[in-house]
N, C-alpha and C. Protein backbone atom coordinates (compact mmCIF):
# COMPACT_ATOMS: atom_id res chain seq x y z
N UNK A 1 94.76 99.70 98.31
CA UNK A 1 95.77 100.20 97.39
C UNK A 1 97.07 100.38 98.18
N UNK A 2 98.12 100.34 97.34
CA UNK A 2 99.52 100.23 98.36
C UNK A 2 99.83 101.80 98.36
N UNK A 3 99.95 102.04 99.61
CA UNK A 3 100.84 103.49 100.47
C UNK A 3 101.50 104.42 99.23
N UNK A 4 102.43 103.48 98.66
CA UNK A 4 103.02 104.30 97.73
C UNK A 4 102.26 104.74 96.32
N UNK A 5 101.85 103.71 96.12
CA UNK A 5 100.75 103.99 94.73
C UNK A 5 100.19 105.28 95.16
N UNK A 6 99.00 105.44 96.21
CA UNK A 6 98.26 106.04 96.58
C UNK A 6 98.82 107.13 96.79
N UNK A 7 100.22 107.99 97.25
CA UNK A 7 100.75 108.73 97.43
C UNK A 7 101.30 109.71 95.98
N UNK A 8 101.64 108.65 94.98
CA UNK A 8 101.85 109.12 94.29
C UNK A 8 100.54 109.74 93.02
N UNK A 9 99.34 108.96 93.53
CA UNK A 9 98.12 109.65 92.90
C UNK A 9 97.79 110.73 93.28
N UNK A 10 97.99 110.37 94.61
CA UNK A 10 97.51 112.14 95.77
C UNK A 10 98.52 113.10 95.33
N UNK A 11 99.48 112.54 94.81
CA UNK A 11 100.46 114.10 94.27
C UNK A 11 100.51 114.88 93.26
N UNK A 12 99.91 113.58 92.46
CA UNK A 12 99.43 114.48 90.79
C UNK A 12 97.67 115.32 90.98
N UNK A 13 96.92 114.65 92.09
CA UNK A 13 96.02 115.43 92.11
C UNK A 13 95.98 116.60 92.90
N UNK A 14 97.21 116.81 93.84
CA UNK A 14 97.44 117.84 94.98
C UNK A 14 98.26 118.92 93.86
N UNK A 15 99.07 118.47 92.54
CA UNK A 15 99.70 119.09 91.94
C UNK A 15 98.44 120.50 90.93
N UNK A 16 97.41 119.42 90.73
CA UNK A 16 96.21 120.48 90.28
C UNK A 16 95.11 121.05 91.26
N UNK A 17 94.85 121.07 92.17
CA UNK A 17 93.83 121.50 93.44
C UNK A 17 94.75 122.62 93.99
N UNK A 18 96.07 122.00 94.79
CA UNK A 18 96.64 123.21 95.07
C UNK A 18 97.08 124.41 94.42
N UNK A 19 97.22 124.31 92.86
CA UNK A 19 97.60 125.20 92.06
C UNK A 19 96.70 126.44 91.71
N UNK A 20 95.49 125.17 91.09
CA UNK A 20 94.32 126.50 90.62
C UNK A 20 93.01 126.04 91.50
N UNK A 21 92.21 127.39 90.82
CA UNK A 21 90.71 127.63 91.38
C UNK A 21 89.86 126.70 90.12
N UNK A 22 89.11 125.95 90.36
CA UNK A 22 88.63 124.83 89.62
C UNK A 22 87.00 125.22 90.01
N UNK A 23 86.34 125.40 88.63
CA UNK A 23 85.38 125.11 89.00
C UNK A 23 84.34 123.89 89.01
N UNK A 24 82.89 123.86 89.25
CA UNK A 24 82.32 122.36 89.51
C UNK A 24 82.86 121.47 88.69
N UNK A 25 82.67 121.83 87.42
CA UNK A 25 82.31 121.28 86.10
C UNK A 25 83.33 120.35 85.97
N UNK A 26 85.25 121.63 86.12
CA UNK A 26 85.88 121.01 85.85
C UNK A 26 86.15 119.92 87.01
N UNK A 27 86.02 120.33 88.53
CA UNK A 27 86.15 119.33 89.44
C UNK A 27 85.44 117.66 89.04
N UNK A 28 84.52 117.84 88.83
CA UNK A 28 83.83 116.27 87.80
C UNK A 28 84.78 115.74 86.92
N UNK A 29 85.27 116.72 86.29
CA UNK A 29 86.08 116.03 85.25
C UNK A 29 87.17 115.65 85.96
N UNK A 30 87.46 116.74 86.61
CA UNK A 30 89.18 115.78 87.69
C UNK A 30 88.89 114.53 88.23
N UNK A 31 87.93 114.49 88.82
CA UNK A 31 87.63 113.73 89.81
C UNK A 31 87.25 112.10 88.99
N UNK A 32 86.37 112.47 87.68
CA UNK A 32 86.29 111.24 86.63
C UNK A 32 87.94 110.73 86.35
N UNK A 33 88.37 111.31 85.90
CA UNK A 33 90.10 110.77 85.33
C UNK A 33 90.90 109.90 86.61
N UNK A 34 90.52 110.80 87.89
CA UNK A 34 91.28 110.16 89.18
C UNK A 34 90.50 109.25 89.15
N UNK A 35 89.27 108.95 89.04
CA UNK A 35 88.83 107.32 89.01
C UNK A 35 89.31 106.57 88.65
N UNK A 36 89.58 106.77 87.35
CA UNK A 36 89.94 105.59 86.59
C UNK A 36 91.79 105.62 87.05
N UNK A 37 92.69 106.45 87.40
CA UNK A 37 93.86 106.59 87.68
C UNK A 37 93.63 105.31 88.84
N UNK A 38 92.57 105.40 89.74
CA UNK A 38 92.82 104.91 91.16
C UNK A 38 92.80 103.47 90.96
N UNK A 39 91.46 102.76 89.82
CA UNK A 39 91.12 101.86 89.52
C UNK A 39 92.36 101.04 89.07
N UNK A 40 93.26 101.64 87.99
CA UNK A 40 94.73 101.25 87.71
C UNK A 40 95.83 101.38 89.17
N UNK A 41 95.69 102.38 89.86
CA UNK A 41 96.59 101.69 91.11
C UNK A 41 96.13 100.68 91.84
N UNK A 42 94.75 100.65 91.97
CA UNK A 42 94.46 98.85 93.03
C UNK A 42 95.15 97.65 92.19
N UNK A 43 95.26 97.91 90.98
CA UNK A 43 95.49 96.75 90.33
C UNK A 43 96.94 96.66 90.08
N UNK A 44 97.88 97.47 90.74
CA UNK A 44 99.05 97.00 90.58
C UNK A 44 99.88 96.96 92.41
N UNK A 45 100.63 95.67 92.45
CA UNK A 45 101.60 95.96 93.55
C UNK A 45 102.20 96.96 94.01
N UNK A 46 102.50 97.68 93.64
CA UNK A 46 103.66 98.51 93.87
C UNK A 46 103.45 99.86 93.25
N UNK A 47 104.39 100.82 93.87
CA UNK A 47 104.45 102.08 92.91
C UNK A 47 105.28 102.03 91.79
N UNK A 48 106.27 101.27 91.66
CA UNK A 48 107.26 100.99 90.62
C UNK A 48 106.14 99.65 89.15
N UNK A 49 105.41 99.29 89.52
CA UNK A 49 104.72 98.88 88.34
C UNK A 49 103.63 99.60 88.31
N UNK A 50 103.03 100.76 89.28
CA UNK A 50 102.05 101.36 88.68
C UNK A 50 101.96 102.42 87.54
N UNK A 51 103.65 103.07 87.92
CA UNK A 51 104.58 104.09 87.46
C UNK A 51 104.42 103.49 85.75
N UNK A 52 105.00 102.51 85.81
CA UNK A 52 105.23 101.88 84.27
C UNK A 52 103.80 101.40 83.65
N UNK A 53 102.76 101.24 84.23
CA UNK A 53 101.30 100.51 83.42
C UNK A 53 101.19 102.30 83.28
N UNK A 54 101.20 103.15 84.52
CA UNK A 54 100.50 104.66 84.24
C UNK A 54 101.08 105.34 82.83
N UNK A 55 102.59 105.01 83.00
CA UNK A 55 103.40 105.92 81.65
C UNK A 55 102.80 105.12 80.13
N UNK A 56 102.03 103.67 80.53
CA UNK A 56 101.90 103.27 79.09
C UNK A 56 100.51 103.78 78.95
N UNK A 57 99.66 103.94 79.27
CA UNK A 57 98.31 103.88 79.62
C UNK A 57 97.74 104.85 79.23
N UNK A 58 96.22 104.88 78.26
CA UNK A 58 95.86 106.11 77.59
C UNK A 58 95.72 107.13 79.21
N UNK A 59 95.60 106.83 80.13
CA UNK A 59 95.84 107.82 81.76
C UNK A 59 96.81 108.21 81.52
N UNK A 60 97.80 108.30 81.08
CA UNK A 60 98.92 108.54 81.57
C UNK A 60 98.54 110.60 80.19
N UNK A 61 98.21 109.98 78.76
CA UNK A 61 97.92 111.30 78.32
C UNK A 61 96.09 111.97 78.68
N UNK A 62 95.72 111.25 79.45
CA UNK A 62 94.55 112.50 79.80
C UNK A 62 94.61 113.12 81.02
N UNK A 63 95.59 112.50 81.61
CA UNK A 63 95.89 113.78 82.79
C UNK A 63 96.93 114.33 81.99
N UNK A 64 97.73 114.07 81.67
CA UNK A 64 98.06 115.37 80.65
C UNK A 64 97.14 116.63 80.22
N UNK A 65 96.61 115.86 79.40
CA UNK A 65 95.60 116.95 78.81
C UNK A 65 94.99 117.63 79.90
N UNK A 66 94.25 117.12 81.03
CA UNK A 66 93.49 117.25 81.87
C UNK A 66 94.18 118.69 82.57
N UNK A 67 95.53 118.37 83.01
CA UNK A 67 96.40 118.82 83.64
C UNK A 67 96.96 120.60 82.79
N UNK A 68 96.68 120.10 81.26
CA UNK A 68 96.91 121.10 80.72
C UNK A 68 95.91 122.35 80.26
N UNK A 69 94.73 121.55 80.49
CA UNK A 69 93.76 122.02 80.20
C UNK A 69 93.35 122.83 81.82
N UNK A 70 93.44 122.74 83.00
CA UNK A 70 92.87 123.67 83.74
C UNK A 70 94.21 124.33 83.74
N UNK A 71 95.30 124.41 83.67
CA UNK A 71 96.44 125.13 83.80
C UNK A 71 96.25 126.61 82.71
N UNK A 72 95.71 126.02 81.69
CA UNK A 72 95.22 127.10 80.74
C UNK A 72 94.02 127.80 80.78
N UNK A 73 93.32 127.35 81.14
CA UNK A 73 91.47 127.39 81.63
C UNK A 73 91.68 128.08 83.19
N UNK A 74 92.07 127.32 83.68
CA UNK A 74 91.73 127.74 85.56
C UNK A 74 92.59 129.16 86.16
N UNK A 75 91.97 129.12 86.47
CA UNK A 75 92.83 130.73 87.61
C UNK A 75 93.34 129.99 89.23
N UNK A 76 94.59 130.81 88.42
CA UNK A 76 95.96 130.06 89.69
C UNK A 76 95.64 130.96 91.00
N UNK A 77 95.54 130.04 91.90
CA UNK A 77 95.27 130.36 93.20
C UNK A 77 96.07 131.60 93.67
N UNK A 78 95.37 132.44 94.79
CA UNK A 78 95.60 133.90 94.70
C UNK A 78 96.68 133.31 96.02
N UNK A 79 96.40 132.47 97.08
CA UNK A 79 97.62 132.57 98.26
C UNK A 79 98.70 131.30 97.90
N UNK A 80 98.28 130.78 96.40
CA UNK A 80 99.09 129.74 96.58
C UNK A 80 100.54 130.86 95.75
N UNK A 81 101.49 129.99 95.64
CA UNK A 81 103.08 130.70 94.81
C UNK A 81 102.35 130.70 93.41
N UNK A 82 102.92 131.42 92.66
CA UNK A 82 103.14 131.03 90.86
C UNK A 82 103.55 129.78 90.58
N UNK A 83 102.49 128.74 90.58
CA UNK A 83 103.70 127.79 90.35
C UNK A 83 103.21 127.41 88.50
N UNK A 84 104.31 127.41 88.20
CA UNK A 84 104.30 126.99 86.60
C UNK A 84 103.83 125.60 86.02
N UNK A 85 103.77 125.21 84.96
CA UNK A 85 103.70 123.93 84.66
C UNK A 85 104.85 123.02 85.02
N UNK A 86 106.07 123.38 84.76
CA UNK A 86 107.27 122.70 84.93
C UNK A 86 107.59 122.64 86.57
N UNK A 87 106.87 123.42 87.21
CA UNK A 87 107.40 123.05 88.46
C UNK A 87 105.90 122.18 89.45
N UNK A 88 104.87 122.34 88.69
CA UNK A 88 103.37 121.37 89.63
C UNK A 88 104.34 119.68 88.53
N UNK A 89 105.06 119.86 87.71
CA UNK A 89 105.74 118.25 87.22
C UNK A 89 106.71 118.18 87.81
N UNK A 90 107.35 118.99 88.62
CA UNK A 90 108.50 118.55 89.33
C UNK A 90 107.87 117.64 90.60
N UNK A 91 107.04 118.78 90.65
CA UNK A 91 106.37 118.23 92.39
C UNK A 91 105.84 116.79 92.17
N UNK A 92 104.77 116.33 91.49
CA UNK A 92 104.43 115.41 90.70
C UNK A 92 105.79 114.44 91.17
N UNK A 93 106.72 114.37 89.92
CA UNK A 93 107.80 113.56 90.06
C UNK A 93 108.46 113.52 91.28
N UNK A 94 109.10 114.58 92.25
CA UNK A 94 109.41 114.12 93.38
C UNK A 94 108.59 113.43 94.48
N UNK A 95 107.03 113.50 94.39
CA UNK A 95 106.35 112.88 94.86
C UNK A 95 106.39 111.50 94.63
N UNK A 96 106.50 110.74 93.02
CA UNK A 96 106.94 109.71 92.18
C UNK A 96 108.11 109.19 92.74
N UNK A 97 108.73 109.65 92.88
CA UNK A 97 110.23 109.15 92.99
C UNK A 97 110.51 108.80 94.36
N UNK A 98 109.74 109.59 95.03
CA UNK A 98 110.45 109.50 96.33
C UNK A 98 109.71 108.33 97.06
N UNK A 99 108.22 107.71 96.23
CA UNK A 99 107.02 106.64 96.77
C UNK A 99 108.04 105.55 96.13
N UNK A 100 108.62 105.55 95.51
CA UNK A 100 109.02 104.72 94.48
C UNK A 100 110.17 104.27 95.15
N UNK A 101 111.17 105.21 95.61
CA UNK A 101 112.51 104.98 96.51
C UNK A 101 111.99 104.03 98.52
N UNK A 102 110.83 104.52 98.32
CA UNK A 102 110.96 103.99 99.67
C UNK A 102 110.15 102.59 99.66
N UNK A 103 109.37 102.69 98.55
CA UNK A 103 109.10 101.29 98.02
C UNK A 103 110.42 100.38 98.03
N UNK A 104 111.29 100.59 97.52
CA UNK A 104 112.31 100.18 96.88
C UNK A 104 113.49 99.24 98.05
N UNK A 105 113.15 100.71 99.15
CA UNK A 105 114.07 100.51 100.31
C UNK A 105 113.41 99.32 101.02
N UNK A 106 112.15 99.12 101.17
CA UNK A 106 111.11 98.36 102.10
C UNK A 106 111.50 96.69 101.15
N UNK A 107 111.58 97.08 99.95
CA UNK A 107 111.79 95.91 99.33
C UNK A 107 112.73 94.92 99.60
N UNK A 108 114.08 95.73 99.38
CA UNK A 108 115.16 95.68 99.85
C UNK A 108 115.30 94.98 100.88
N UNK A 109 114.79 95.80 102.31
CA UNK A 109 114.69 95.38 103.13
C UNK A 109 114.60 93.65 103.65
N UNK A 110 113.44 93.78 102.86
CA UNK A 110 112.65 92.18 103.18
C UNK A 110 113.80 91.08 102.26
N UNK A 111 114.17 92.14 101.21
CA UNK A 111 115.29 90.64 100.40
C UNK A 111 116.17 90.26 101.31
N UNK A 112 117.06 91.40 102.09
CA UNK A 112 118.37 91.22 102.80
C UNK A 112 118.04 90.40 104.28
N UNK A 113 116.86 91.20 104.70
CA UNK A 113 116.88 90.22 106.26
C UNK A 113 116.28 88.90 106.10
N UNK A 114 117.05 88.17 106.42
CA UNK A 114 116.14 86.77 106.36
C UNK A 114 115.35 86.82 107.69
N UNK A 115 114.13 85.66 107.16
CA UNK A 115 113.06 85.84 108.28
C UNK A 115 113.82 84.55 108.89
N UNK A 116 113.00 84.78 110.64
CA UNK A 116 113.23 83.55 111.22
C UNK A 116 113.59 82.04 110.88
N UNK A 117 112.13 81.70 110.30
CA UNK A 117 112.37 80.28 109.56
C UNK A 117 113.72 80.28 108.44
N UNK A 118 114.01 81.54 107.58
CA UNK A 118 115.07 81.09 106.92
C UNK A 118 116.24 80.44 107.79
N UNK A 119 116.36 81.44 108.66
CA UNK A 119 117.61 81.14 109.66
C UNK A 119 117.77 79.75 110.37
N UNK A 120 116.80 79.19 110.55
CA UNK A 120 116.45 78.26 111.60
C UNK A 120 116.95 77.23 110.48
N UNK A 121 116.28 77.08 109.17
CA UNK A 121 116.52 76.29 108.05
C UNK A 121 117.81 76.22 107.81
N UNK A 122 118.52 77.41 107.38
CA UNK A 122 120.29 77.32 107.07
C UNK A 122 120.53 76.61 108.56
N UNK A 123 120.70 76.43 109.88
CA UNK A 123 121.29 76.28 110.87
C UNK A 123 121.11 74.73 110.59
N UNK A 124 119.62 74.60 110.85
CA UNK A 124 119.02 72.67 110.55
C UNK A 124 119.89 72.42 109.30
N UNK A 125 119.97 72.78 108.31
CA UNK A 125 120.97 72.23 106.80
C UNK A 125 122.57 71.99 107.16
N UNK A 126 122.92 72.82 107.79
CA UNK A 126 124.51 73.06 108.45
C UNK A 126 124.83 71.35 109.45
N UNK A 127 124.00 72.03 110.54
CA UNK A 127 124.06 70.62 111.43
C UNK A 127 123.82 69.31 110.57
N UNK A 128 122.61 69.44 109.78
CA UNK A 128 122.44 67.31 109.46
C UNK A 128 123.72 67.63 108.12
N UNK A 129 124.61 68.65 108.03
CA UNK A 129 125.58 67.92 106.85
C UNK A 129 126.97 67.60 107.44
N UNK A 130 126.66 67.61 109.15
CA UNK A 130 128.14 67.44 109.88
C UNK A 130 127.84 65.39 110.13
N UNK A 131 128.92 64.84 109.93
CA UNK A 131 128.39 63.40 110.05
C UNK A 131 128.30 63.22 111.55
N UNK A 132 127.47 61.79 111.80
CA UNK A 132 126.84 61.63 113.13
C UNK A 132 126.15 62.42 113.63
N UNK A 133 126.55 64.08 113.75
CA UNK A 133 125.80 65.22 114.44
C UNK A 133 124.31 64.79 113.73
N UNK A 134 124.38 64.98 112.34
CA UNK A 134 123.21 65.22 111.29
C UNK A 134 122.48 63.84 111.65
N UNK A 135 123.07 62.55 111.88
CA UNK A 135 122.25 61.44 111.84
C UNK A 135 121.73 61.29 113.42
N UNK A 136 122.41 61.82 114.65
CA UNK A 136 121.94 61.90 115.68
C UNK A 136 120.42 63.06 115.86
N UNK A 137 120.80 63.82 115.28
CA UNK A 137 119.62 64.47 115.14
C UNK A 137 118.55 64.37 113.99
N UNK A 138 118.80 63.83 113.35
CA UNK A 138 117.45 63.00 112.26
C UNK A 138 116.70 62.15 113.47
N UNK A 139 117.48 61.60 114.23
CA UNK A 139 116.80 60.35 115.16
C UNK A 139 115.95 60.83 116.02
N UNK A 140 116.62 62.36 116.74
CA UNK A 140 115.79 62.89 117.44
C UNK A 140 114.58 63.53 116.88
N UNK A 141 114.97 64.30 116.28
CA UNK A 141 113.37 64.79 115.33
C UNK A 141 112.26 63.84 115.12
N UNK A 142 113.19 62.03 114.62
CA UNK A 142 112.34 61.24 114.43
C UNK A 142 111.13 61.01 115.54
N UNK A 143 112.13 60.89 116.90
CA UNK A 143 111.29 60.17 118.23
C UNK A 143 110.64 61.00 118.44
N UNK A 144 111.01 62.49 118.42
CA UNK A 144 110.03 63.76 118.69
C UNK A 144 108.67 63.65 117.66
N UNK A 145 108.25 63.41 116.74
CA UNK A 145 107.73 62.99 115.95
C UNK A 145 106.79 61.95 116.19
N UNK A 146 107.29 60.71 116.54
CA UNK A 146 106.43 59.78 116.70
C UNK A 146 105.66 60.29 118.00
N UNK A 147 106.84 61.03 119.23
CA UNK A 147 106.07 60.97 120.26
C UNK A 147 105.12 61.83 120.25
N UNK A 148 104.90 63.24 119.51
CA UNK A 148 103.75 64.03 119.09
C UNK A 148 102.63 62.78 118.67
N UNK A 149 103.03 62.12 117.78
CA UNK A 149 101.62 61.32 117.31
C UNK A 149 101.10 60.49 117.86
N UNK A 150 101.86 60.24 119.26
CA UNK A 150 101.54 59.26 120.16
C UNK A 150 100.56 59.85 120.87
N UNK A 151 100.95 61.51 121.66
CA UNK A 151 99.86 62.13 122.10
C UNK A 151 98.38 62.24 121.25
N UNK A 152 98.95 62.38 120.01
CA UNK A 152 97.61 62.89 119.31
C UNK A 152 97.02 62.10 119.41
N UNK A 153 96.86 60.66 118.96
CA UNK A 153 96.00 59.66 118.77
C UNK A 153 95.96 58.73 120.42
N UNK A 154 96.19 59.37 121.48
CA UNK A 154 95.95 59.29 122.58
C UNK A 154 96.71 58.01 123.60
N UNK A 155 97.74 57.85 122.71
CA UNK A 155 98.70 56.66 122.89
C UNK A 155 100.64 57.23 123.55
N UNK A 156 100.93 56.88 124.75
CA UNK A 156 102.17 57.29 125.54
C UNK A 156 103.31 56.07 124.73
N UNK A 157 104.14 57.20 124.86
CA UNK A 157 105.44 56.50 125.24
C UNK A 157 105.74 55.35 126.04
């Protein structure tokens, strides 16, 4: 599963564990829903399309419910803060956002730097469109060429 996906699952389930005291029963039930949550992140690239299959996805309202249901049911942890509903969804979302932003940046990344071979390619395209330069070096590539296949099939120059 990708880093970010996975980060952003671990935050909606860190958003209910860290909050309240859960008992077995309901832990099964958390733990059933994060299945199927996890099963939908292997199957997407990214955190930015898991984000969008999760928001369409009957997952997306049973951790809701899920979420709302021990919030109302469970007893909020005695050393953790008060934390409210609106703020275990903040956490949630900045967890979201921020898998999502560095997804984004990594993406980025890879669009703007060209890899080696690109470079090597624009340079080879540049040179064979200067005249003579480009046909002097077609020739060479050529002989370089034959003379590889000369080695291979066990035949010299």
């Amino acid at each position: 599963m990708e880093k970010y996906v996975k980060q952003s699952i671990e935050a909606r389930k860190k958003a209910i564990f860290d909050a309240y005291e859960v008992g077995e029963e309901e832990k099964k039930k958390i733990e059933a829903v994060f299945s199927e949550i996890e099963k939908l992140g292997e199957s997407c690239k990214d955190v930015t399309e898991f984000e969008a299959e999760f928001s369409k996805s009957p997952l997306n309202r049973k951790y809701l419910d899920l979420f709302t249901e021990v919030a109302t049911k469970g007893q909020a942890k005695v050393s953790a803060p008060e934390v409210s509903k609106s703020e275990a969804m903040k956490t949630v979302a900045k967890g979201t956002v921020a898998g999502a932003a560095e997804g984004a940046v990594d993406q980025a990344i890879n669009n703007v730097v060209p890899t080696r071979a690109a470079v090597h390619q624009k340079v080879s395209d540049e040179v064979r469109s200067i005249p003579v330069v480009g046909d002097v070096v077609d020739a060479a590539e050529k002989a370089s060429y034959l003379g590889h296949l000369g080695k291979l099939f066990g035949k010299k120059k």
